[in-house]
N, C-alpha and C. Protein backbone atom coordinates (compact mmCIF):
# COMPACT_ATOMS: atom_id res chain seq x y z
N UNK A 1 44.70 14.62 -3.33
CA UNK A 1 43.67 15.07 -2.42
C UNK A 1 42.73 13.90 -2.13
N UNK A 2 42.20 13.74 -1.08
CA UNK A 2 41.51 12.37 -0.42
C UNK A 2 40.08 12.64 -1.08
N UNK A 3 39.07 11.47 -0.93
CA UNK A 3 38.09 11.81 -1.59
C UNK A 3 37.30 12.95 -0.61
N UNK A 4 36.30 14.13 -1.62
CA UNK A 4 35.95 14.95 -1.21
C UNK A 4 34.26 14.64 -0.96
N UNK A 5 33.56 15.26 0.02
CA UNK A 5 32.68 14.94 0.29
C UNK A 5 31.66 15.42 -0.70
N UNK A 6 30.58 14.53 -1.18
CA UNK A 6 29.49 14.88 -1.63
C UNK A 6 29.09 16.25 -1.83
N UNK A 7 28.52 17.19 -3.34
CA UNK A 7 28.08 18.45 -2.95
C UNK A 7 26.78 18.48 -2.84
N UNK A 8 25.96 19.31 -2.45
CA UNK A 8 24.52 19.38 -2.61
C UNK A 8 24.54 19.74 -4.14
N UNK A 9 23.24 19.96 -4.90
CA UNK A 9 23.07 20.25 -6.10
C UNK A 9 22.40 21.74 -5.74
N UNK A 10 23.25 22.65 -6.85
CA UNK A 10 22.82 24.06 -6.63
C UNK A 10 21.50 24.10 -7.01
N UNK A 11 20.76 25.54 -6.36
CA UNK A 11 19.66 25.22 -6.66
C UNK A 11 18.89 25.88 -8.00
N UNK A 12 18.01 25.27 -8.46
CA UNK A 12 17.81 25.54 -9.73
C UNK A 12 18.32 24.13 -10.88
N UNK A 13 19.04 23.35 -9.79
CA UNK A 13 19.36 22.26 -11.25
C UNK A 13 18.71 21.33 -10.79
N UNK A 14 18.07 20.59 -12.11
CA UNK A 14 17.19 19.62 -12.36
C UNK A 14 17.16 18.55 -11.51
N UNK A 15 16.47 18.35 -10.95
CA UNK A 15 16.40 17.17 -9.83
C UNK A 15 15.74 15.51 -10.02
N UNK A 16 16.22 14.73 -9.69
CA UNK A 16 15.75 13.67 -10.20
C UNK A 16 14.23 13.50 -9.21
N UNK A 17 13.43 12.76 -9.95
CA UNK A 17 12.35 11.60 -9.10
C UNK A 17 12.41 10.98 -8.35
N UNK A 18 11.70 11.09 -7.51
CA UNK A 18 11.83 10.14 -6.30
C UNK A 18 11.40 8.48 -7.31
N UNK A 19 11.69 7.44 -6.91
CA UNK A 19 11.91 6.54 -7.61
C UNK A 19 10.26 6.08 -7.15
N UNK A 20 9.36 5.05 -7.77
CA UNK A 20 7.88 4.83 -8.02
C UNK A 20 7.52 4.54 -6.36
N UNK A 21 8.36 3.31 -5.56
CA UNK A 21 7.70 3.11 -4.13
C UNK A 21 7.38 4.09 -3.13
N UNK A 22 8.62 5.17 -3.29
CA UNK A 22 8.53 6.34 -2.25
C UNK A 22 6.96 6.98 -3.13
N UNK A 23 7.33 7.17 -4.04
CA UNK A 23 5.47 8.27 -4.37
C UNK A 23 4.83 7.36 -4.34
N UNK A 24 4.70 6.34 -4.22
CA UNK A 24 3.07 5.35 -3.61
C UNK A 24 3.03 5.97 -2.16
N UNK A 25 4.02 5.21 -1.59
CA UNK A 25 3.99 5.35 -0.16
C UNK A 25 3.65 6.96 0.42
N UNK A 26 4.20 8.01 -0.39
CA UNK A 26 3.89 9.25 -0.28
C UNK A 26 2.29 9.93 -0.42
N UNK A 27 1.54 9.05 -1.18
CA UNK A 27 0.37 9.63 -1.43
C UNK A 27 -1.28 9.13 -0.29
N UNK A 28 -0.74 10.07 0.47
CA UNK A 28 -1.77 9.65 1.80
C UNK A 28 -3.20 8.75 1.29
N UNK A 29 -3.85 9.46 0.31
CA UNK A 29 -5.44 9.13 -0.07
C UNK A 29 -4.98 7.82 -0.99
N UNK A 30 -4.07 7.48 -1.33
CA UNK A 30 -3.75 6.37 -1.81
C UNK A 30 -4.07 4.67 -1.03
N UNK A 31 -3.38 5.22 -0.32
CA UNK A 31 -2.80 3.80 0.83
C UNK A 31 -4.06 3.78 1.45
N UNK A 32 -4.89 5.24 2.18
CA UNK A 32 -6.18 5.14 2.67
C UNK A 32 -7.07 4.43 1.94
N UNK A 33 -7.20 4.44 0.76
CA UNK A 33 -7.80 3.58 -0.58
C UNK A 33 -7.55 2.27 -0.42
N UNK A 34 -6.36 1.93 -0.69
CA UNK A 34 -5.89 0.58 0.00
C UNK A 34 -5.91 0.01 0.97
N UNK A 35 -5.92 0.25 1.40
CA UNK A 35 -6.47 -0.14 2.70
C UNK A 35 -7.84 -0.33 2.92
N UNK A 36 -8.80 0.45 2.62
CA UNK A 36 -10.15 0.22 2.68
C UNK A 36 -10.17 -1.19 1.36
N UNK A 37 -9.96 -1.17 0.80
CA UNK A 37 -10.12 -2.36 -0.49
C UNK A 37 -9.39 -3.48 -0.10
N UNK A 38 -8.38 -3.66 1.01
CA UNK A 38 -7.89 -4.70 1.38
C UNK A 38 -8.73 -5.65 1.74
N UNK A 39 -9.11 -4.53 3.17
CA UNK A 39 -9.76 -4.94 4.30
C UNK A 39 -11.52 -5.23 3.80
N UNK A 40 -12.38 -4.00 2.71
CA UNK A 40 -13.07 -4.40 2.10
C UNK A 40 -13.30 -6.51 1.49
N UNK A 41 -12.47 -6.36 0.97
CA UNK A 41 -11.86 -8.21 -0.09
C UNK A 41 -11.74 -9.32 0.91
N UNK A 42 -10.84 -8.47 2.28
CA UNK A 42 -10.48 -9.77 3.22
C UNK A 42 -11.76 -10.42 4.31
N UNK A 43 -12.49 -9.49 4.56
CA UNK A 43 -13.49 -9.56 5.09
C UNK A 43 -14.73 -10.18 4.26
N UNK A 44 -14.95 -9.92 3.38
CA UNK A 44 -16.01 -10.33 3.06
C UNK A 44 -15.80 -11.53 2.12
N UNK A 45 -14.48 -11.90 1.67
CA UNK A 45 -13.92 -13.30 1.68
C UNK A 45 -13.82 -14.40 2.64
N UNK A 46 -13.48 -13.81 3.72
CA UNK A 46 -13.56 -14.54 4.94
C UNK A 46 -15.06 -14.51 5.23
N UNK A 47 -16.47 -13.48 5.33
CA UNK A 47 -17.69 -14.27 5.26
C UNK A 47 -18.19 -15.32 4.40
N UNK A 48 -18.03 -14.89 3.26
CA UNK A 48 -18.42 -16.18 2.25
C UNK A 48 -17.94 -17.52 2.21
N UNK A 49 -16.74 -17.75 2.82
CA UNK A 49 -16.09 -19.01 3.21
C UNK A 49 -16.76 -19.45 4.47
N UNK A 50 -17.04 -18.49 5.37
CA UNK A 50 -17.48 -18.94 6.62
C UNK A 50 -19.18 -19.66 6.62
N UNK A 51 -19.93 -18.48 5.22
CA UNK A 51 -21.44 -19.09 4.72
C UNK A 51 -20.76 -20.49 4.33
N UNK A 52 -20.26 -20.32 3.07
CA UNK A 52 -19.66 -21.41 2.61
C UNK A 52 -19.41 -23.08 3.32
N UNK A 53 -19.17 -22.60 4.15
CA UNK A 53 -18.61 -24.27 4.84
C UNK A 53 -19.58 -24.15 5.91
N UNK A 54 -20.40 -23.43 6.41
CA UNK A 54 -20.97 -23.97 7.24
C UNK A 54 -22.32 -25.12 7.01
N UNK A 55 -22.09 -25.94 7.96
CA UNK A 55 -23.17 -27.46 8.20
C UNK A 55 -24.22 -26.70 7.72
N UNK A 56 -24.93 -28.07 7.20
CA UNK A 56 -26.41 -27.35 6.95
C UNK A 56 -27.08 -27.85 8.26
N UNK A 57 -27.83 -26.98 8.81
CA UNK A 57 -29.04 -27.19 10.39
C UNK A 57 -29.90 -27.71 9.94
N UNK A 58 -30.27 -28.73 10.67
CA UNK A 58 -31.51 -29.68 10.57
C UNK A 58 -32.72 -28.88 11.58
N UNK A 59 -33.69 -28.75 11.26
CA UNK A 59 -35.32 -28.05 11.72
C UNK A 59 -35.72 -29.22 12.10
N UNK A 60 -36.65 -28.31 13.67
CA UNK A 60 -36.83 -29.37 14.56
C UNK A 60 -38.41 -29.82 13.51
């Protein structure tokens, strides 16, 4: 007999985990978090470099 196609798993039997990236990616208030803390870090890294290096102004 040729190979047979895949069965579903009846229901009621133990199901595996979704593996760790899919439940990150799954958890909406997560990534929203992340995202705010990215963009929080990148921004205000990028001001302090920008204080940072700027010339000092000479007063008239």
């Amino acid at each position: 007999m040729p190979d047979a196609p895949p069965r579903a798993a009846p229901p009621g039997a133990a199901s595996e985990t979704p593996p760790l990236p899919q439940r990150l990616f799954d958890n909406v208030f997560l990534l929203l978090a992340l995202g705010l803390v990215v963009m929080l870090v990148v921004y205000t890294g990028w001001g302090m470099w920008e204080i940072l290096t700027m010339p000092a102004g000479t007063l008239p």
